[in-house]
PDB file of N, CA and C in Angstrom:
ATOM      1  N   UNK A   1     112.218  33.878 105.168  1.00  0.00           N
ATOM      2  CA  UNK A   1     113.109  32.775 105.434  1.00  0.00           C
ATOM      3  C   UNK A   1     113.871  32.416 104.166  1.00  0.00           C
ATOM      4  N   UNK A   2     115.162  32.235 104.409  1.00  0.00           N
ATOM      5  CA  UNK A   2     116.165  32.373 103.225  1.00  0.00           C
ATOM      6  C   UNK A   2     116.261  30.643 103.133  1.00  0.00           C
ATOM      7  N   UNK A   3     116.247  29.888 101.643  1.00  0.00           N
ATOM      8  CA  UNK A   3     116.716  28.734 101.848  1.00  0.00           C
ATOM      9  C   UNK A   3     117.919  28.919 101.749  1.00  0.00           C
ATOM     10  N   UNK A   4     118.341  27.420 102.574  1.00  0.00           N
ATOM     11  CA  UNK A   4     119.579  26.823 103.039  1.00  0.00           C
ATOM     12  C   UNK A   4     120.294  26.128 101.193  1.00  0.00           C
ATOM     13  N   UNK A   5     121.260  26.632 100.891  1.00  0.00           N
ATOM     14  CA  UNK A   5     121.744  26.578  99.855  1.00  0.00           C
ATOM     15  C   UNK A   5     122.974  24.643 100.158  1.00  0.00           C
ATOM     16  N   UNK A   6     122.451  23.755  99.802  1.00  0.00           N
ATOM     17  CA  UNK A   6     123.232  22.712  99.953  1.00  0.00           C
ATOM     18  C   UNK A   6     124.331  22.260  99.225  1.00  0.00           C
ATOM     19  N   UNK A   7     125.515  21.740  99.387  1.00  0.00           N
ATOM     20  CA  UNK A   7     126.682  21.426  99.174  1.00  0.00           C
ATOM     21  C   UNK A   7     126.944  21.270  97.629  1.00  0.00           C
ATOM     22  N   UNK A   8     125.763  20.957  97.097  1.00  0.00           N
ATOM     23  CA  UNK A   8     125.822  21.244  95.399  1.00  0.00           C
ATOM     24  C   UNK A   8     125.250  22.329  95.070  1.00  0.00           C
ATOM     25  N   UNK A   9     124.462  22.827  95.245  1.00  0.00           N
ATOM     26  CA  UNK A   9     124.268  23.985  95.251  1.00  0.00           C
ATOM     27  C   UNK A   9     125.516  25.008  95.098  1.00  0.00           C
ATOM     28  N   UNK A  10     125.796  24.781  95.823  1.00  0.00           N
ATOM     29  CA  UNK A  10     127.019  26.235  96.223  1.00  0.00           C
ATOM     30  C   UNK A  10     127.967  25.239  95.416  1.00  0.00           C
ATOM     31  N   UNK A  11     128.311  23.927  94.685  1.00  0.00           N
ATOM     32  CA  UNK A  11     129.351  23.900  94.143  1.00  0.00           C
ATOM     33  C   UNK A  11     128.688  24.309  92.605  1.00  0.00           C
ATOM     34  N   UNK A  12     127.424  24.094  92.724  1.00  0.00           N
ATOM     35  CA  UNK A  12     127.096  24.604  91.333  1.00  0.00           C
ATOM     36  C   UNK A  12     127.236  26.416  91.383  1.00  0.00           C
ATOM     37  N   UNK A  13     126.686  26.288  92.076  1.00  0.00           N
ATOM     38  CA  UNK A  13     126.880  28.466  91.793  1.00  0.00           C
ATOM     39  C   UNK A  13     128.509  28.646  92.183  1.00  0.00           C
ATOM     40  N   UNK A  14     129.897  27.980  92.327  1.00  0.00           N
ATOM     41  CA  UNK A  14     131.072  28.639  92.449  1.00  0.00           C
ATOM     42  C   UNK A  14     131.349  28.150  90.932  1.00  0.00           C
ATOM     43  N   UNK A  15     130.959  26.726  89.836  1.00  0.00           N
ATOM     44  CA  UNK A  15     131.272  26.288  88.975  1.00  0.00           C
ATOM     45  C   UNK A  15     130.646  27.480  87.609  1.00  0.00           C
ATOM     46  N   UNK A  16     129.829  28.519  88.357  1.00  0.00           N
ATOM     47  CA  UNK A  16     128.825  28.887  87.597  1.00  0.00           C
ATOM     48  C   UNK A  16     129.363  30.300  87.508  1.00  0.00           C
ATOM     49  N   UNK A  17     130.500  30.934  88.667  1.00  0.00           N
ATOM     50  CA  UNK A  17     130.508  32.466  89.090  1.00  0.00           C
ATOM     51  C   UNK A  17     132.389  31.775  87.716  1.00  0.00           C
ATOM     52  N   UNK A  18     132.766  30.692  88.138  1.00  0.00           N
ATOM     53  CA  UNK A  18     134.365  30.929  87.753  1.00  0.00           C
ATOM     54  C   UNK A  18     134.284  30.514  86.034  1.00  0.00           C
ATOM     55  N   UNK A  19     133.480  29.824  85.542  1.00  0.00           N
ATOM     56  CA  UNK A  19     133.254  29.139  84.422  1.00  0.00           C
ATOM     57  C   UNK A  19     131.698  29.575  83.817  1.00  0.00           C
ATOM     58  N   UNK A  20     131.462  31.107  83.208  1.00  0.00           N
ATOM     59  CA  UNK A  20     130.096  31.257  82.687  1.00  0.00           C
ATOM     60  C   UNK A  20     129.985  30.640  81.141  1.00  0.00           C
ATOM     61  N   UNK A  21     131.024  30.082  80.711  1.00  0.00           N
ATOM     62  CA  UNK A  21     130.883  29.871  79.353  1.00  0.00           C
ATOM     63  C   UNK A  21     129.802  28.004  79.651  1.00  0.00           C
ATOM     64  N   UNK A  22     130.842  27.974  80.542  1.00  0.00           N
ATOM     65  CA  UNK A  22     130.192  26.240  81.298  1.00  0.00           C
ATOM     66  C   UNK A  22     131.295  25.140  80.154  1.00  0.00           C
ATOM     67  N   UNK A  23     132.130  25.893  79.907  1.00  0.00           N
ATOM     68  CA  UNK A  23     133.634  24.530  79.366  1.00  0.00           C
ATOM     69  C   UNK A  23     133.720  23.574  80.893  1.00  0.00           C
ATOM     70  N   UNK A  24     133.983  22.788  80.343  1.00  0.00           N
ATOM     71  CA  UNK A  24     134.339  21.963  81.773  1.00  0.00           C
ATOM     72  C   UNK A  24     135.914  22.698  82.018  1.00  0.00           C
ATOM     73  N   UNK A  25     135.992  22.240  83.627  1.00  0.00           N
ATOM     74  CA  UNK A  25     137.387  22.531  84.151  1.00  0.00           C
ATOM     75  C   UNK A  25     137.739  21.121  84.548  1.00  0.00           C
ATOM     76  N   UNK A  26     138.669  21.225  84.365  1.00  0.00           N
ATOM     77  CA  UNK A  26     139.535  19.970  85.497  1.00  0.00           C
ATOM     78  C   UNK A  26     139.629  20.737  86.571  1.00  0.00           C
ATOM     79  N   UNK A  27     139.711  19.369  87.254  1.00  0.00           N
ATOM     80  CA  UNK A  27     140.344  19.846  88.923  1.00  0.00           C
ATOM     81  C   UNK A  27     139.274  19.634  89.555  1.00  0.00           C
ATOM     82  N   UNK A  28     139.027  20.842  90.563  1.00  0.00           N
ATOM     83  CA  UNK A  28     138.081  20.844  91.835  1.00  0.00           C
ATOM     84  C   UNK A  28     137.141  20.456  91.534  1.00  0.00           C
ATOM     85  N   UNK A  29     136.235  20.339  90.886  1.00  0.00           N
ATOM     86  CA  UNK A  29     134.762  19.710  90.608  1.00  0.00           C
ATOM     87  C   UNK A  29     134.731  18.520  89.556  1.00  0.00           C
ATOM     88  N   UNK A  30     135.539  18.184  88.792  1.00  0.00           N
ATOM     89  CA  UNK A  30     135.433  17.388  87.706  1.00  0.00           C
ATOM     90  C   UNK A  30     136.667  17.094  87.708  1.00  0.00           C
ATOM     91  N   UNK A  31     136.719  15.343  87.791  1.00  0.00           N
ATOM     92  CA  UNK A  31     138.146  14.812  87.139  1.00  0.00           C
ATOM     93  C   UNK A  31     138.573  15.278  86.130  1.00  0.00           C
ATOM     94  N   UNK A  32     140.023  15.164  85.614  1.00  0.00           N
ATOM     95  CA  UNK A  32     140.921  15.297  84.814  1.00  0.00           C
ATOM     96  C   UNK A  32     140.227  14.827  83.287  1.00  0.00           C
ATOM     97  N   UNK A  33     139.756  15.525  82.565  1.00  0.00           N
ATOM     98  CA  UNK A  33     139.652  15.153  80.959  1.00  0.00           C
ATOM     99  C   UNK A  33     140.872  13.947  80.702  1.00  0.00           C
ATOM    100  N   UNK A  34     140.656  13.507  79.884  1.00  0.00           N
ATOM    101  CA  UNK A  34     141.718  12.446  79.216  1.00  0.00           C
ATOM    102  C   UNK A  34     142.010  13.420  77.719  1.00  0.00           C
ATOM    103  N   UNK A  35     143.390  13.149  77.124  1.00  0.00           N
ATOM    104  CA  UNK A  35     143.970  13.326  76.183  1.00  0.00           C
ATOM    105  C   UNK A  35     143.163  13.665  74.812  1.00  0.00           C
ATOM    106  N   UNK A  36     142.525  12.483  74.771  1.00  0.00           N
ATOM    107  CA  UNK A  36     141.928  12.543  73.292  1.00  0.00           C
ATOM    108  C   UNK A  36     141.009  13.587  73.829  1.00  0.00           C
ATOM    109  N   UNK A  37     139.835  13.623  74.890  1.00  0.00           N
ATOM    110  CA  UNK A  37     139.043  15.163  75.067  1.00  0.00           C
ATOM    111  C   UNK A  37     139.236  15.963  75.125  1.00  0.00           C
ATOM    112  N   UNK A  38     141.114  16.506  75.365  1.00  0.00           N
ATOM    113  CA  UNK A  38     140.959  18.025  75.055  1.00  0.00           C
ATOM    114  C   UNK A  38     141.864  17.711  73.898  1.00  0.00           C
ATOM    115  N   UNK A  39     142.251  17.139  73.284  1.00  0.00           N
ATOM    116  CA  UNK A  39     142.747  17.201  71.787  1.00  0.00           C
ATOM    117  C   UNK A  39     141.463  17.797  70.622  1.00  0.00           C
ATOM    118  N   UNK A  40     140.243  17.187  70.982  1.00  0.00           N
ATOM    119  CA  UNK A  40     139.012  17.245  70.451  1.00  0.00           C
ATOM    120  C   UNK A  40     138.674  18.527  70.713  1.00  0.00           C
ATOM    121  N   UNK A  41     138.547  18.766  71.647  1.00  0.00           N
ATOM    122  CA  UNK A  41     138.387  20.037  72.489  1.00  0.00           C
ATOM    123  C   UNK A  41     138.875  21.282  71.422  1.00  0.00           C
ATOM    124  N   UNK A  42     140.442  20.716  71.791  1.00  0.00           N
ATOM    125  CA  UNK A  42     141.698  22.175  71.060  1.00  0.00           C
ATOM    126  C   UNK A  42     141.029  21.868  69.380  1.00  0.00           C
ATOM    127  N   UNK A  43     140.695  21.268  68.733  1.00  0.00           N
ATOM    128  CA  UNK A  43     140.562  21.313  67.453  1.00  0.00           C
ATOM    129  C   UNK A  43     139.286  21.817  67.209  1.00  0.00           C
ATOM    130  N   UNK A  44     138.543  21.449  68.308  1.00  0.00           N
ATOM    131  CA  UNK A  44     136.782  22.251  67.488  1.00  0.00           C
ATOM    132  C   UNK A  44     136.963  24.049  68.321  1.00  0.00           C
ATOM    133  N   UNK A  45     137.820  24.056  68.691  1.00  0.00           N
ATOM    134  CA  UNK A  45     138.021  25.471  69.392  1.00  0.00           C
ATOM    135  C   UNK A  45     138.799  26.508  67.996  1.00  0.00           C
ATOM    136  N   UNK A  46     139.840  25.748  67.421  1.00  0.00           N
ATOM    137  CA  UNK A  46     140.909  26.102  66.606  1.00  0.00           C
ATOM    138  C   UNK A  46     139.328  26.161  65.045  1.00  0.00           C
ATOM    139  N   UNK A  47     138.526  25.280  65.019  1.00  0.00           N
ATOM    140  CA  UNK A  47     137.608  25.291  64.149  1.00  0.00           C
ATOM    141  C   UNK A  47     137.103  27.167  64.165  1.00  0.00           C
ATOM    142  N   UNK A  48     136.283  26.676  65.585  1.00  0.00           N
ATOM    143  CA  UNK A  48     135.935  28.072  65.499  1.00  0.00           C
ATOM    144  C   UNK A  48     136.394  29.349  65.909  1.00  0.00           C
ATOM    145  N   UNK A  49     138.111  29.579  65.912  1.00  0.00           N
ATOM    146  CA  UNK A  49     138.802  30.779  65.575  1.00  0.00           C
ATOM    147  C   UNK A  49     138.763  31.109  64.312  1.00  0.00           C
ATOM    148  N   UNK A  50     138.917  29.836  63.647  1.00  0.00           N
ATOM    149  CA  UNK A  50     139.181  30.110  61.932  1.00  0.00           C
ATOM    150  C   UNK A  50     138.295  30.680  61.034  1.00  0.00           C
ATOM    151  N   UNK A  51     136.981  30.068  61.340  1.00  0.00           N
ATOM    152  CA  UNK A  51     135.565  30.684  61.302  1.00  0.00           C
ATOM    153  C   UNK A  51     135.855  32.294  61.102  1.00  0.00           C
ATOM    154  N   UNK A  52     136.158  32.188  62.343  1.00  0.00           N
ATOM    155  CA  UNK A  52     135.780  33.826  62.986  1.00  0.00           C
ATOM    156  C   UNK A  52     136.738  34.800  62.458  1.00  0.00           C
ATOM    157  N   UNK A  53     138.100  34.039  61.922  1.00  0.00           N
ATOM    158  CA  UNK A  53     138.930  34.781  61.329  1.00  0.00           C
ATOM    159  C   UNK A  53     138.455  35.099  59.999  1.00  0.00           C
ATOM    160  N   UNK A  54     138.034  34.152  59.066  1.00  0.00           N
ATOM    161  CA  UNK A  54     137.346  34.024  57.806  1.00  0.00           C
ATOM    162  C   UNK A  54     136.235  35.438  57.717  1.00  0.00           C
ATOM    163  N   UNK A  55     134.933  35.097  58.935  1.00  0.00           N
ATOM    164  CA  UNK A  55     134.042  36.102  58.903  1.00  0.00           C
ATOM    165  C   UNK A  55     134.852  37.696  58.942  1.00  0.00           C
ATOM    166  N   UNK A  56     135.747  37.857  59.994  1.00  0.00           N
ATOM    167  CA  UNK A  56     136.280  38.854  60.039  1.00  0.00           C
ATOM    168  C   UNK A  56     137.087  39.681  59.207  1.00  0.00           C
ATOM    169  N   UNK A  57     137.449  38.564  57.995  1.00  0.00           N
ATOM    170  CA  UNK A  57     138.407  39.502  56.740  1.00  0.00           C
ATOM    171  C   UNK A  57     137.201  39.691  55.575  1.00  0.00           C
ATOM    172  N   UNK A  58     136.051  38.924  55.892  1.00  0.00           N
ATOM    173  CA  UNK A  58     134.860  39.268  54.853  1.00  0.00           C
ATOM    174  C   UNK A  58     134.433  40.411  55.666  1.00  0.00           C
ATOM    175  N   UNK A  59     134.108  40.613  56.296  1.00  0.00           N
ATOM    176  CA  UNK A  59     133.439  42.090  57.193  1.00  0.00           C
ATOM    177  C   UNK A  59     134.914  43.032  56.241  1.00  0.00           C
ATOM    178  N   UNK A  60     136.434  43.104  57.046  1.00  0.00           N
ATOM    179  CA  UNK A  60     136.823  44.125  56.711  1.00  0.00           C
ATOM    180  C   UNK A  60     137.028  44.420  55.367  1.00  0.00           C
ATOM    181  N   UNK A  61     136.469  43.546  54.327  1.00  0.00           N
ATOM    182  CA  UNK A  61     136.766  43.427  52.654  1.00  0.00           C
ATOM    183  C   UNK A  61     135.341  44.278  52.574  1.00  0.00           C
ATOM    184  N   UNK A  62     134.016  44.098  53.087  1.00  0.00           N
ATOM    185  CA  UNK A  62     133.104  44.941  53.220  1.00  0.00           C
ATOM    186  C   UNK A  62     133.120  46.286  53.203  1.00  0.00           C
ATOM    187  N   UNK A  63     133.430  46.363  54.094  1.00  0.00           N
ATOM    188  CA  UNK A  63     133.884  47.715  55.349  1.00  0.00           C
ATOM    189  C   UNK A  63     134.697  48.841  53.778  1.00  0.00           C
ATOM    190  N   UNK A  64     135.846  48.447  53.514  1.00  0.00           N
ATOM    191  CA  UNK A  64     136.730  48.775  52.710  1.00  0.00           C
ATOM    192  C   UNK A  64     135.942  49.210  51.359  1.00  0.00           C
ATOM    193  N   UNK A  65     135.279  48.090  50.806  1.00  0.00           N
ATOM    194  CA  UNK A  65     134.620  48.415  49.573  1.00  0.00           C
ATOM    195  C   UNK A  65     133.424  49.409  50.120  1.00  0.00           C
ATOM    196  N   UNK A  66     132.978  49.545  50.826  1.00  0.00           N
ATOM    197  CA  UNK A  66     132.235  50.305  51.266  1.00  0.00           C
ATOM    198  C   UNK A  66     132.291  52.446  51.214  1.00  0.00           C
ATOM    199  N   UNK A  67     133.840  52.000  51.698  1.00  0.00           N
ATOM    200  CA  UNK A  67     134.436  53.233  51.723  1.00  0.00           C
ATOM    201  C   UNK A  67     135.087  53.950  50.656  1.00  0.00           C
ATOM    202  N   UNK A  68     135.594  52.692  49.744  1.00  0.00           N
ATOM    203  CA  UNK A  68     136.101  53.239  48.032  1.00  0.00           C
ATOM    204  C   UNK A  68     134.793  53.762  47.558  1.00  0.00           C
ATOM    205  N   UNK A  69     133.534  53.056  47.802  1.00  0.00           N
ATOM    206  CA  UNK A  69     132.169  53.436  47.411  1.00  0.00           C
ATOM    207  C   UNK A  69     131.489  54.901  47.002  1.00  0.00           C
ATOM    208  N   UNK A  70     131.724  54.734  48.832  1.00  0.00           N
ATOM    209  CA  UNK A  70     131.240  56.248  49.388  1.00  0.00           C
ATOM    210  C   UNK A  70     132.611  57.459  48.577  1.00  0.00           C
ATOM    211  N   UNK A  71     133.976  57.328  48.612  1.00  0.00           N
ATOM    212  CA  UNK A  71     134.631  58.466  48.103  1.00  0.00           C
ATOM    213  C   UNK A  71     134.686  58.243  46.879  1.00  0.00           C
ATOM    214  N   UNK A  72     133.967  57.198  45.912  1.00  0.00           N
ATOM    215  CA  UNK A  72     133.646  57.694  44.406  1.00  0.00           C
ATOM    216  C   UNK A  72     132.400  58.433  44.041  1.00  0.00           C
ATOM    217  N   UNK A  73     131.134  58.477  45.162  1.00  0.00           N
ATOM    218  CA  UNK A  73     130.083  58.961  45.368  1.00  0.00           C
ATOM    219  C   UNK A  73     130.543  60.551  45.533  1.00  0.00           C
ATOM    220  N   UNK A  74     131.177  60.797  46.526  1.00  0.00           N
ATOM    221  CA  UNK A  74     131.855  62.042  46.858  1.00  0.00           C
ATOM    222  C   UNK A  74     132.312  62.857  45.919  1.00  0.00           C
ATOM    223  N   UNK A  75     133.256  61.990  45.408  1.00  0.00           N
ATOM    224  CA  UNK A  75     133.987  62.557  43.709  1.00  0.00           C
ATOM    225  C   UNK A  75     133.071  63.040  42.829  1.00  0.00           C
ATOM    226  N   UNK A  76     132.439  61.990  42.747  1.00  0.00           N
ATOM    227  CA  UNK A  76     130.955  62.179  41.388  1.00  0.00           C
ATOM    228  C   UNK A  76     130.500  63.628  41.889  1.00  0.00           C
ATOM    229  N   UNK A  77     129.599  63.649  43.108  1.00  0.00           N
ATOM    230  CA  UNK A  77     128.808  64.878  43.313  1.00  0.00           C
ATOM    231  C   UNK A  77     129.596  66.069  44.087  1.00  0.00           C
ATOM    232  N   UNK A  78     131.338  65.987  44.254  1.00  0.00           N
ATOM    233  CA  UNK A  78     131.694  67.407  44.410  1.00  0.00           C
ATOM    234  C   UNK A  78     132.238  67.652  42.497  1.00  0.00           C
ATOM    235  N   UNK A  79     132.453  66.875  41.773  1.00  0.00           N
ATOM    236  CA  UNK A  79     132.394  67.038  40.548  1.00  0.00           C
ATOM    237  C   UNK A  79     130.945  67.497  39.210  1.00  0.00           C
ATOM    238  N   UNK A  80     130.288  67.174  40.337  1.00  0.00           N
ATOM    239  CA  UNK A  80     128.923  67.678  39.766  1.00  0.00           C
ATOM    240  C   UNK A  80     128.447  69.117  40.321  1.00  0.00           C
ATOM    241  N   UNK A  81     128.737  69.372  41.479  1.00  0.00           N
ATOM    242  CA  UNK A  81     128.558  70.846  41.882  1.00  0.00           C
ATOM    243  C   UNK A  81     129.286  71.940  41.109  1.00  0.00           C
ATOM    244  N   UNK A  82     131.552  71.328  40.623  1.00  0.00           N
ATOM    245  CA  UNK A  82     132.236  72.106  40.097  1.00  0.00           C
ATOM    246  C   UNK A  82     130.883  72.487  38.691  1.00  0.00           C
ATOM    247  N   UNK A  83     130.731  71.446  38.094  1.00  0.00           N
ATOM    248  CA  UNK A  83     130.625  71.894  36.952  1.00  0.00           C
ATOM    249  C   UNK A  83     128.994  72.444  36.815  1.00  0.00           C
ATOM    250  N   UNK A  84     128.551  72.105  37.902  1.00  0.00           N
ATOM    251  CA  UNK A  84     127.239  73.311  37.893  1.00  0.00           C
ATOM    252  C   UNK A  84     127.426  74.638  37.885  1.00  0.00           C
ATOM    253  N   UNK A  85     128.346  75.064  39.018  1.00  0.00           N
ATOM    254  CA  UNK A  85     128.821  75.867  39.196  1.00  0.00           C
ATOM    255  C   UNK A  85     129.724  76.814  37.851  1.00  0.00           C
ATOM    256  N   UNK A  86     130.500  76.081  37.032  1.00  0.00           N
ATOM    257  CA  UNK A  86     130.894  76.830  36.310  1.00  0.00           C
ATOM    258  C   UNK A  86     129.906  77.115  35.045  1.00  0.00           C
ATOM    259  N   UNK A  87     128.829  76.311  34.933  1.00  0.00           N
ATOM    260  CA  UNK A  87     127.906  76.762  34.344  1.00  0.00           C
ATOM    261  C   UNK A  87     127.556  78.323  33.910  1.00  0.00           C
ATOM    262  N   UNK A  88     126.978  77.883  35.565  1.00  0.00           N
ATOM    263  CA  UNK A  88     126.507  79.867  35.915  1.00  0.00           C
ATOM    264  C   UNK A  88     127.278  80.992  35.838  1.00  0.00           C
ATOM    265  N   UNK A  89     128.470  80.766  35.465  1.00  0.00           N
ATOM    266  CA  UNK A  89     128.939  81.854  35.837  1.00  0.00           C
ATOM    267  C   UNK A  89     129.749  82.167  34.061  1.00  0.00           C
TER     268      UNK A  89
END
């Protein structure tokens, strides 16, 4: 026997299938925010783009030094093989 899913129910699981982050919406389920709440809203949102922009040029400043790294490593030991090499011979 399947339960009977009641009128909140099913507005909670359509609020739940269209909105997984769970931001509020205006409209169909929830009055209209007022001004100052999504002003607040847009600024702690704009917070954490900036964040994420910040983290993201430290990752690719990483990333980068990473790779000058590795092709001075490269240099060093195909420069260490030349001159093994001319050793022997």
């Amino acid at each position: 026997m399947a339960d009977d899913f009641g009128s909140k129910d099913l507005m909670d699981f359509f609020q739940k299938m269209w909105n997984p982050t769970s931001f509020p919406i205006p409209g169909m389920f929830q009055p209209t925010m007022n001004v100052e709440d999504v002003e607040k809203k847009i600024a702690e949102l704009q917070s954490v783009e900036n964040w994420l922009k910040m983290n993201l040029s430290f990752l690719q400043m990483t990333i980068k030094t990473l790779q000058m790294q590795k092709s001075a490593l490269d240099a060093i030991h195909e420069s260490a093989k030349a001159a093994s090499g001319n050793d022997a011979a």
